[in-house]
Protein backbone atom coordinates (compact mmCIF):
# COMPACT_ATOMS: atom_id res chain seq x y z
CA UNK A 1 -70.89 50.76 133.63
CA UNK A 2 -70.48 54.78 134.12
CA UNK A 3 -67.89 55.99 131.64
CA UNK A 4 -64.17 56.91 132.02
CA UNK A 5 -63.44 60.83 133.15
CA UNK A 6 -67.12 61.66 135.13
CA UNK A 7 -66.38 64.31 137.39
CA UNK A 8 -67.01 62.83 140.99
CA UNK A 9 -69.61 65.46 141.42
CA UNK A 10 -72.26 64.19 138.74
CA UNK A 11 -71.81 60.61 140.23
CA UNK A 12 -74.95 59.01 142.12
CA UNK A 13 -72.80 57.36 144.90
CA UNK A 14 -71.46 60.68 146.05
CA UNK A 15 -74.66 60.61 148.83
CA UNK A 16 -72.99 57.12 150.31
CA UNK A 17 -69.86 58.11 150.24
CA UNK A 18 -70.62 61.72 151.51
CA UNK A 19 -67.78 63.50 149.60
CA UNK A 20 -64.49 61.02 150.08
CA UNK A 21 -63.45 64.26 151.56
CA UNK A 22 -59.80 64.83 151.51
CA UNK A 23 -58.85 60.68 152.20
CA UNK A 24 -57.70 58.69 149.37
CA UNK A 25 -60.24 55.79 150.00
CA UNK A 26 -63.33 55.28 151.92
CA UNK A 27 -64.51 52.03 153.46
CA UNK A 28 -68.15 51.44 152.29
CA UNK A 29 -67.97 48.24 154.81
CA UNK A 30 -69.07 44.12 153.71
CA UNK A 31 -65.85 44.49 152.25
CA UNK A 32 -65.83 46.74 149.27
CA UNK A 33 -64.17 50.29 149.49
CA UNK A 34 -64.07 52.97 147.20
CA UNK A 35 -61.05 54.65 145.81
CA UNK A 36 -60.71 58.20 144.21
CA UNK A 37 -58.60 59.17 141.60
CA UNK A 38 -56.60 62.36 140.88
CA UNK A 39 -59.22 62.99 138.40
CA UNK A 40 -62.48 62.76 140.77
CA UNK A 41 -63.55 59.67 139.63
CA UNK A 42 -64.29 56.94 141.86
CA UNK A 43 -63.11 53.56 141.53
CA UNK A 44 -64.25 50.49 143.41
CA UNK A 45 -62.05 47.98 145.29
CA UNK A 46 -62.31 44.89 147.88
CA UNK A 47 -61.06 43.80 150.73
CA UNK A 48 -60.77 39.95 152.20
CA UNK A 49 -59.40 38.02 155.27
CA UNK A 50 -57.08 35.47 153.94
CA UNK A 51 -54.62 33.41 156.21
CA UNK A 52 -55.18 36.07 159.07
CA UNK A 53 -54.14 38.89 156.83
CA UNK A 54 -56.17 41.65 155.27
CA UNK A 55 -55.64 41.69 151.22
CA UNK A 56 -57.02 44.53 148.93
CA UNK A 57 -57.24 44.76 145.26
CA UNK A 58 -58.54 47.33 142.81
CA UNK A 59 -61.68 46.02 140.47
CA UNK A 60 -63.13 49.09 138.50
CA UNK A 61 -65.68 51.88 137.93
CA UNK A 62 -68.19 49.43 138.51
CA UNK A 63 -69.44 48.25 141.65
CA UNK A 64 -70.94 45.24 140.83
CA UNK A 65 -68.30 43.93 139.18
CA UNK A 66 -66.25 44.97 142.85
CA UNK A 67 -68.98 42.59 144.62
CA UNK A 68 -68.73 39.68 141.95
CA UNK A 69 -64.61 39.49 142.33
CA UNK A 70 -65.62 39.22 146.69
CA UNK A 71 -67.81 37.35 146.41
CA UNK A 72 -65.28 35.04 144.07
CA UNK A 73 -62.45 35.82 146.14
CA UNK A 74 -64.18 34.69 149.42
CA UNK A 75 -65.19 31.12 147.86
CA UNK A 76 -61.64 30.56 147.09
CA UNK A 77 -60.43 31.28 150.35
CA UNK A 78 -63.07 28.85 151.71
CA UNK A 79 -62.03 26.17 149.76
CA UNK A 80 -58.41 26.40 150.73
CA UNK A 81 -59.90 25.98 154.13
CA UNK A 82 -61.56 22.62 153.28
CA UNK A 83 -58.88 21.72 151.48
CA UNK A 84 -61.10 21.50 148.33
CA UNK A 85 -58.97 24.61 146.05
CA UNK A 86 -57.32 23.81 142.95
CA UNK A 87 -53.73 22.97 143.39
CA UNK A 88 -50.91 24.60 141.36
CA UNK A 89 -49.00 20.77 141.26
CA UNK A 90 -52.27 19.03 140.15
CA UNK A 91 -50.56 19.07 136.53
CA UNK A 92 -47.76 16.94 137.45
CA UNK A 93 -49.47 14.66 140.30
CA UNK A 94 -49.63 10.88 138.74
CA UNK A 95 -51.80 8.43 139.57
CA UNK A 96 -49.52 6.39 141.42
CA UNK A 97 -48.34 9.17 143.82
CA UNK A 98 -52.18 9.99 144.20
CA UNK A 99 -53.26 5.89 144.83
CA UNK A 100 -52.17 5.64 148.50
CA UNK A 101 -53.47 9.20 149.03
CA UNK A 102 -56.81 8.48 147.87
CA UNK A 103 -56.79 4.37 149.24
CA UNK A 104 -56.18 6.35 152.96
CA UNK A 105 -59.03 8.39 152.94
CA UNK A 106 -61.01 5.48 151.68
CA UNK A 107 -59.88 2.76 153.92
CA UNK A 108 -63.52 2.49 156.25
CA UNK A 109 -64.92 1.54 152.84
CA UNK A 110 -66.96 -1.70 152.84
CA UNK A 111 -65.06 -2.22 149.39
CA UNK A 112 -61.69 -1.28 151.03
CA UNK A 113 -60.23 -4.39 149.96
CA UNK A 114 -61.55 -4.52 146.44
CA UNK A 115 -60.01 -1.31 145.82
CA UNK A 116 -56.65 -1.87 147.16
CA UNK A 117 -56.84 -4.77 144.36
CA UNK A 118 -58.31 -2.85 141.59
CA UNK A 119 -55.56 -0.21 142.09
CA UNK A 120 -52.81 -2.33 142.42
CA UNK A 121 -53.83 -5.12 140.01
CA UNK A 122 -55.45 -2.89 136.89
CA UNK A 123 -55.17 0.74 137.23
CA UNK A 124 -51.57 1.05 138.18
CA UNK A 125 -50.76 -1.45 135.59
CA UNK A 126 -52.22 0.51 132.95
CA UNK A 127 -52.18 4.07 134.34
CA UNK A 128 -49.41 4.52 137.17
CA UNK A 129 -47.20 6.64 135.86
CA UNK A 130 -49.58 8.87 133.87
CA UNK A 131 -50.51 12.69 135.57
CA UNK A 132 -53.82 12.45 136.49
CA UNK A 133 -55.10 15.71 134.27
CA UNK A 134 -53.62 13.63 130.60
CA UNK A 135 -56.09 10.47 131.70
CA UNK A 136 -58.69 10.25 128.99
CA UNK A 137 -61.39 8.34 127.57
CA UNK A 138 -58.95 6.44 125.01
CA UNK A 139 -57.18 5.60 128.27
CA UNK A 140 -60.85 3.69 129.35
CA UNK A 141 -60.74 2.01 126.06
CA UNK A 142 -57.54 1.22 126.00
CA UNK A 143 -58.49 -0.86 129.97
CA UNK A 144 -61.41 -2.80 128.65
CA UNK A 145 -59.62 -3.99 125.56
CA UNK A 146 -56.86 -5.47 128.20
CA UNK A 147 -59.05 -6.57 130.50
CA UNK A 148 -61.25 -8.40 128.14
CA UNK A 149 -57.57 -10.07 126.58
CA UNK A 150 -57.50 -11.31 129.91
CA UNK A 151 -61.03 -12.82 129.84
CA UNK A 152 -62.68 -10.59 132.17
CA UNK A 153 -66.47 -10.09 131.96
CA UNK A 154 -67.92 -6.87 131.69
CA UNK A 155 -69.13 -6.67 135.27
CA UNK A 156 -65.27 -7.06 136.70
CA UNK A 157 -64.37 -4.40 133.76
CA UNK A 158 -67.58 -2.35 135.04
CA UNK A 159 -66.31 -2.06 138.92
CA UNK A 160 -62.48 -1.49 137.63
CA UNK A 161 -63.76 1.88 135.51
CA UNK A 162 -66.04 2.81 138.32
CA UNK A 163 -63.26 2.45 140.95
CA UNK A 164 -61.54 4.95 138.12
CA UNK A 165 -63.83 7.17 137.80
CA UNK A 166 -64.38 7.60 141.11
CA UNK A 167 -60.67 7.85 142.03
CA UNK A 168 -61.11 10.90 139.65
CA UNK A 169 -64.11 12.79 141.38
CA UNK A 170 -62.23 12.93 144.42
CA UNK A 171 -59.18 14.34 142.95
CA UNK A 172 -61.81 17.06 141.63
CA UNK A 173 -62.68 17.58 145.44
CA UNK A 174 -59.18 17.91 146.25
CA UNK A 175 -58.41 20.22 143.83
CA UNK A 176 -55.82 18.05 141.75
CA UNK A 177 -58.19 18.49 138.72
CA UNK A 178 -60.71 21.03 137.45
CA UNK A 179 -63.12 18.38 136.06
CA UNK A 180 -63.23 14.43 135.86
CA UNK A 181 -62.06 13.60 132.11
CA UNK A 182 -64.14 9.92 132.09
CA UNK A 183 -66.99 11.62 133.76
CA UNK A 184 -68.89 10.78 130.40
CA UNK A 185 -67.52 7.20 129.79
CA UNK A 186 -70.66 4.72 129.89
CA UNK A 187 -70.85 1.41 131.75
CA UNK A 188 -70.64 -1.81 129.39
CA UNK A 189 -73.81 -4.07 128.80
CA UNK A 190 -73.61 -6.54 131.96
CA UNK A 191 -75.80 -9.82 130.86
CA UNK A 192 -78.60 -10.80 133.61
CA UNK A 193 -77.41 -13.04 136.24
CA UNK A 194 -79.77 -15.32 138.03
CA UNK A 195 -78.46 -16.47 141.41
CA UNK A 196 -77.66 -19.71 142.09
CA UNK A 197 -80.27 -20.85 145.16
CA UNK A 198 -79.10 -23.95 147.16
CA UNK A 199 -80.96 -26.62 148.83
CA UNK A 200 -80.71 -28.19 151.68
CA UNK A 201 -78.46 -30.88 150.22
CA UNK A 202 -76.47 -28.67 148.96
CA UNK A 203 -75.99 -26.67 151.98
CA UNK A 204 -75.12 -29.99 154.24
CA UNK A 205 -72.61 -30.34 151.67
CA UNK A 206 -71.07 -27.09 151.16
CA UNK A 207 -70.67 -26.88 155.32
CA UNK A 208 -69.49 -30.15 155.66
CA UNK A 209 -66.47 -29.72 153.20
CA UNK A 210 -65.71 -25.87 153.71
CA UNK A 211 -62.02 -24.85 154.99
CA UNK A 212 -62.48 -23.98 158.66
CA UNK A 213 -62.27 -20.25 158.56
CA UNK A 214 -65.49 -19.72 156.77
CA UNK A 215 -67.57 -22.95 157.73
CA UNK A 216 -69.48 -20.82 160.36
CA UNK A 217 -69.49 -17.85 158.53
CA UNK A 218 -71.36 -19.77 155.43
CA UNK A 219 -73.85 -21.31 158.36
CA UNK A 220 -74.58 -17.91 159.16
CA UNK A 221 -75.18 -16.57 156.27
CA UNK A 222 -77.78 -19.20 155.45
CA UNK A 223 -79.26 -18.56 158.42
CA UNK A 224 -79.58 -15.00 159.06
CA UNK A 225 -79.50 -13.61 155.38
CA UNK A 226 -76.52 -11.31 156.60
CA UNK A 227 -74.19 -10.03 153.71
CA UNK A 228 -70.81 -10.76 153.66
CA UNK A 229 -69.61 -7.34 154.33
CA UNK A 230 -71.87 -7.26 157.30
CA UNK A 231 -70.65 -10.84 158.85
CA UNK A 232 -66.99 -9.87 158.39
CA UNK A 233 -67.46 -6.75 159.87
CA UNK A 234 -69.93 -8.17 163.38
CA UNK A 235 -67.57 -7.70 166.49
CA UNK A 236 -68.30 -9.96 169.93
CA UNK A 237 -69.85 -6.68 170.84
CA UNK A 238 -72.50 -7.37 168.68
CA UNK A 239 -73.44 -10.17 169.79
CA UNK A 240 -75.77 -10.86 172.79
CA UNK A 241 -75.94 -14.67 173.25
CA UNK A 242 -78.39 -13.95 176.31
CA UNK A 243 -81.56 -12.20 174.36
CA UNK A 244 -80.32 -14.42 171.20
CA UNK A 245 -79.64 -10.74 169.65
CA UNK A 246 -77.57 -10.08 166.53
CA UNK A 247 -76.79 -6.14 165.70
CA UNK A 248 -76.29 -5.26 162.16
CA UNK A 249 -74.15 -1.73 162.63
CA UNK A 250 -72.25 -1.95 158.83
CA UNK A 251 -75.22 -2.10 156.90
CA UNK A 252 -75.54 -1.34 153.52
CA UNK A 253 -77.67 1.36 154.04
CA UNK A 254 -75.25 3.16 157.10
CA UNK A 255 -78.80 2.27 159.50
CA UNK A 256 -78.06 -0.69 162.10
CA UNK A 257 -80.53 -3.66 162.20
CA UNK A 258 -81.32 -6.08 165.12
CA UNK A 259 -81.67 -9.86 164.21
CA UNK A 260 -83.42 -12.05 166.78
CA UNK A 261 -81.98 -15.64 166.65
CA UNK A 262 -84.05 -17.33 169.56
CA UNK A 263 -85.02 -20.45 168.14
CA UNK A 264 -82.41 -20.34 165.26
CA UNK A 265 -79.66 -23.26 167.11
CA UNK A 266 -78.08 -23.08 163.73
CA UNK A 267 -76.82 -19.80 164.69
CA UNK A 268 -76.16 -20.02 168.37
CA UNK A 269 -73.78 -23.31 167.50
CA UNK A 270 -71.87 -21.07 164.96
CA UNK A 271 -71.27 -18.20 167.45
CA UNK A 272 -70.49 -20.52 170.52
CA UNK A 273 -67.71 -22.71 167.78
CA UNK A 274 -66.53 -19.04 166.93
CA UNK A 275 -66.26 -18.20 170.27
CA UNK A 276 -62.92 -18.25 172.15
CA UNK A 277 -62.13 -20.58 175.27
CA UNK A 278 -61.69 -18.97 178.61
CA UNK A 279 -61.66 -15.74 177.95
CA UNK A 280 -64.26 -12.83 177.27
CA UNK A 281 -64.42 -12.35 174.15
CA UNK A 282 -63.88 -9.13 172.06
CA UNK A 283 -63.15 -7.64 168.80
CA UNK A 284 -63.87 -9.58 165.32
CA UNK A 285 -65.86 -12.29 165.33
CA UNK A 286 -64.10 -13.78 162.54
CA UNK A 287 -60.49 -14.01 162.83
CA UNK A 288 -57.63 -15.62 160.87
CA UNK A 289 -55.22 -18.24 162.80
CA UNK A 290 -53.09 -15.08 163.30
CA UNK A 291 -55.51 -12.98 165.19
CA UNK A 292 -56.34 -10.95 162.32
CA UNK A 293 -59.87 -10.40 161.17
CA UNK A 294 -60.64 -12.26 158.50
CA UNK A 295 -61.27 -10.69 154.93
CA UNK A 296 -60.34 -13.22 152.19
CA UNK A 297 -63.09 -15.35 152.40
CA UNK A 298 -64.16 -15.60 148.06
CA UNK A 299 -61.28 -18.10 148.06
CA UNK A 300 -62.22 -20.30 150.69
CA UNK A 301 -65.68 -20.04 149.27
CA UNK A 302 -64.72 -21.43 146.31
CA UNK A 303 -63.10 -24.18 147.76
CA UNK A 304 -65.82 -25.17 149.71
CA UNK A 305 -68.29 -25.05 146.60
CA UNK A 306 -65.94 -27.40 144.63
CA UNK A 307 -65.31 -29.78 147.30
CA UNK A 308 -69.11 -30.35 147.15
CA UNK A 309 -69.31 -30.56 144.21
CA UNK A 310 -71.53 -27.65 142.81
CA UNK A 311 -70.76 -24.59 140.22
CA UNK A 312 -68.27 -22.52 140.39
CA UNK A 313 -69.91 -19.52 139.28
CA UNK A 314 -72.13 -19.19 142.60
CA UNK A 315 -71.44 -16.56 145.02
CA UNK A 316 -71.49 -16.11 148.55
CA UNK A 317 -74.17 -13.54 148.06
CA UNK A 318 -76.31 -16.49 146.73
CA UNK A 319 -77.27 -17.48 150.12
CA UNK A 320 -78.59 -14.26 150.79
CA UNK A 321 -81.13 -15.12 148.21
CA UNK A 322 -81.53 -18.24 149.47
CA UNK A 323 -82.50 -16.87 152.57
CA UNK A 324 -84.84 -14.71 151.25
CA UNK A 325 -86.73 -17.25 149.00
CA UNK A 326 -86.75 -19.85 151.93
CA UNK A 327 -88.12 -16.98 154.13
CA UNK A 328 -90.48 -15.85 151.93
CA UNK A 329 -92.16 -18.49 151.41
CA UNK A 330 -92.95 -18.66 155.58
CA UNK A 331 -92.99 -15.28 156.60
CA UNK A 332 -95.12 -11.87 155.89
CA UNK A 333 -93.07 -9.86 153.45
CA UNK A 334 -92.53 -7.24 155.74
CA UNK A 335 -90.90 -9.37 157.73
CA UNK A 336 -88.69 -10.29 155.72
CA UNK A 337 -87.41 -6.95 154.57
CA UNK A 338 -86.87 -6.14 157.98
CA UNK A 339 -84.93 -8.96 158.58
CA UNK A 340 -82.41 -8.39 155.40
CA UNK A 341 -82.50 -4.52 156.38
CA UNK A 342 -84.07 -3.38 153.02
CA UNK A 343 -85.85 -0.20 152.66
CA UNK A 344 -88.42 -1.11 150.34
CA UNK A 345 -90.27 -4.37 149.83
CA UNK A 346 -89.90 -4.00 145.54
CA UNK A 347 -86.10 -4.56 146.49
CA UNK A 348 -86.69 -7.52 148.79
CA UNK A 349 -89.09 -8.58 145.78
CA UNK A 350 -85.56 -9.16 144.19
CA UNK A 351 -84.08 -12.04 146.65
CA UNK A 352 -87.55 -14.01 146.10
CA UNK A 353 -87.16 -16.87 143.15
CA UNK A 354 -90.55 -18.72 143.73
CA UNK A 355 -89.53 -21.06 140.98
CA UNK A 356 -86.56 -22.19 143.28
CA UNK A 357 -88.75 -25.12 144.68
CA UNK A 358 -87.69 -24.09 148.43
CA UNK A 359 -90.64 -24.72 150.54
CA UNK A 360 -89.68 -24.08 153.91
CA UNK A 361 -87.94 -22.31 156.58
CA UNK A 362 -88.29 -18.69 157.96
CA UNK A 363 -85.77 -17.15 160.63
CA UNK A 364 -87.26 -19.52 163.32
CA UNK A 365 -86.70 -22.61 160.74
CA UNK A 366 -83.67 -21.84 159.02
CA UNK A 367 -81.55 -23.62 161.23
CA UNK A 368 -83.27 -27.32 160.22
CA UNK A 369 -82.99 -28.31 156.81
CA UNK A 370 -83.39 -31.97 155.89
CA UNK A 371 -86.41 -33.77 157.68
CA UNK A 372 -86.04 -35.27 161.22
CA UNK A 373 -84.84 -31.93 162.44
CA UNK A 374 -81.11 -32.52 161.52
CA UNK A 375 -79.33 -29.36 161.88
CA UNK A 376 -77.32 -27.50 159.09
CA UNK A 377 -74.02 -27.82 161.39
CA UNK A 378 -74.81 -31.66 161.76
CA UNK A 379 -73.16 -32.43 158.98
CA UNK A 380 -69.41 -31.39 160.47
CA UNK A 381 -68.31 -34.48 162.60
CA UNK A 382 -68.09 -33.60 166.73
CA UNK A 383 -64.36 -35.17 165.99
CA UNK A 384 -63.59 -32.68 163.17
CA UNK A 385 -65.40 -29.55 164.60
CA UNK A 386 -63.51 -30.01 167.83
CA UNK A 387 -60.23 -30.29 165.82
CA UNK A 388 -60.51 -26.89 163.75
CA UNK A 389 -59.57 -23.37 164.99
CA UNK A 390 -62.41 -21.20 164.05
């Protein structure tokens, strides 16, 4: 940096600015301009666009330094434009007033309806009335202790910090904080968890006592290896019952998939029961007695796994690994990741339990599970099916 008091005549720049001449300022253009003082010595400003006004500000002897504060100033006024700037309230913002804010932007989620729970259930509870930029690590601890009081395992504690933390990032985005304050807090040791893999038995049983809103839906996933998220989401547009043609569009991965049925009756008997009477059908496929589509299916699950009789502790996403250990055992590998819409065969490698016993039964075959040919949907009485409302 030149020193204070340099007669404008010894300075380098004078060739650029070709003697200020007699004007108090000269615009050297990309937005920096140069000033002179009553004592000859040039001083170096900037000049910005911001909400369709022209702003100017005086930096120093130094040009550089003039380009840094632009180059600064610029990046602010592009973040006010995507809405990403630090806000002067973020201080005083709590966590309830930012919960529906955040829950809004997130409500296309595949998770939407965890969340809403986790907010409303845990982190409200615990954290509602707290500003967002006083949440801290001790608050984390503080959760888990609670939550384990409660009897939670560390998995359910794992996806209640996680929905935290990333409640937090976003607020980062928005500007309500400068950094995340649990950004360093570190999941808790989750114990392995071998899936539970049903046989056919099982599966006859499990249909045959399952509450009529998710009888089909369990059929289907059985048969098609399609996640829940996926089968809740699959509109009638989806669905082409002429090619026998399933399409996948709210994958896991964001990329749709295309599942050939022909051959599978187990699936075209689900669809035609979910299918309405006289009319052409449209929207969800799966639909409450209201109208509505239908989300709350882990408590019907669990209904239908204690009506027949098996553990409690299974999961819907069981039967995807059922699915893939039945196919498996049929089918070329690459087959079968294409079919569950995996991107690698090392992850489809994780839905395979050889040591199941399953023996049988690839996308063609899934539909038939006890010998003679009896069909997974045979074990729901023509008397009762015709009675439900899908």
């Amino acid at each position: 940096m030149r020193k204070k008091g340099v007669p404008m005549k010894s300075l380098t720049t004078l060739q650029k600015l070709k003697a200020l001449q007699k004007r108090k300022y000269r615009y050297l253009g990309d937005g920096i301009i140069a000033y002179r003082t009553e004592k000859d010595v040039i001083v170096y400003g900037i000049r910005w666009r911001e909400r369709g006004r022209y702003k100017q500000q005086m930096i120093g002897e130094s040009k550089t330094e003039a380009i840094d504060m632009l180059t600064r100033k610029k990046s602010q006024v592009l973040d006010k434009k995507l809405g990403l700037a630090v806000r002067e309230d973020r201080e005083v913002i709590t966590l309830a007033e930012y919960a529906p804010e955040y829950l809004k932007r997130h409500e296309t989620k595949r998770s939407a309806n965890r969340d809403q729970r986790g907010v409303r259930r845990v982190l409200l509870k615990h954290l509602g009335n707290k500003p967002l930029s006083e949440i801290c690590q001790l608050d984390v601890e503080r959760i888990v202790q609670a939550r384990r009081n409660e009897g939670c395992s560390n998995a359910t504690i794992n996806r209640d910090i996680a929905l935290l933390h990333h409640m937090l990032n976003r607020a980062v985005d928005l500007g309500y904080l400068e950094h995340n304050p649990i950004a360093r807090v570190k999941k808790l040791k989750e114990p392995p968890r071998d899936p539970y893999i049903f046989n056919p038995a099982e599966i006859d049983a499990m249909v045959k006592h399952a509450p009529p809103t998710i009888r089909q839906m369990i059929a289907l996933g059985i048969c098609t290896g399609m996640r829940a998220g996926e089968l809740l989401a699959l509109n009638w547009e989806d669905v082409d019952m002429v090619r026998r043609i399933l399409t996948v569009r709210h994958s896991k991965s964001g990329k749709p998939r295309y599942l050939d049925f022909n051959g599978n009756t187990a699936v075209a008997e689900a669809l035609l029961a979910l299918r309405p009477k006289g009319v052409k059908p449209e929207g969800a496929v799966f639909r409450t007695s209201k109208g509505t589509r239908y989300r709350w299916y882990a408590k019907d699950f669990k209904e239908a796994l204690a009506r027949a009789g098996l553990p409690s502790w299974a999961w819907f996403h069981d039967l995807r690994h059922t699915f893939g250990t039945i196919a498996a055992s049929v089918s070329p590998l690459p087959e079968v990741q294409q079919a569950m819409g995996h991107s690698a065969v090392a992850v489809t490698m994780k839905y395979i339990h050889l040591g199941a016993g399953a023996t049988r039964g690839p996308l063609s075959t899934l539909s038939r599970w006890r010998e003679g040919g009896r069909n997974v949907l045979d074990a729901v009485s023509d008397d009762v099916a015709a009675g439900d409302e899908s």
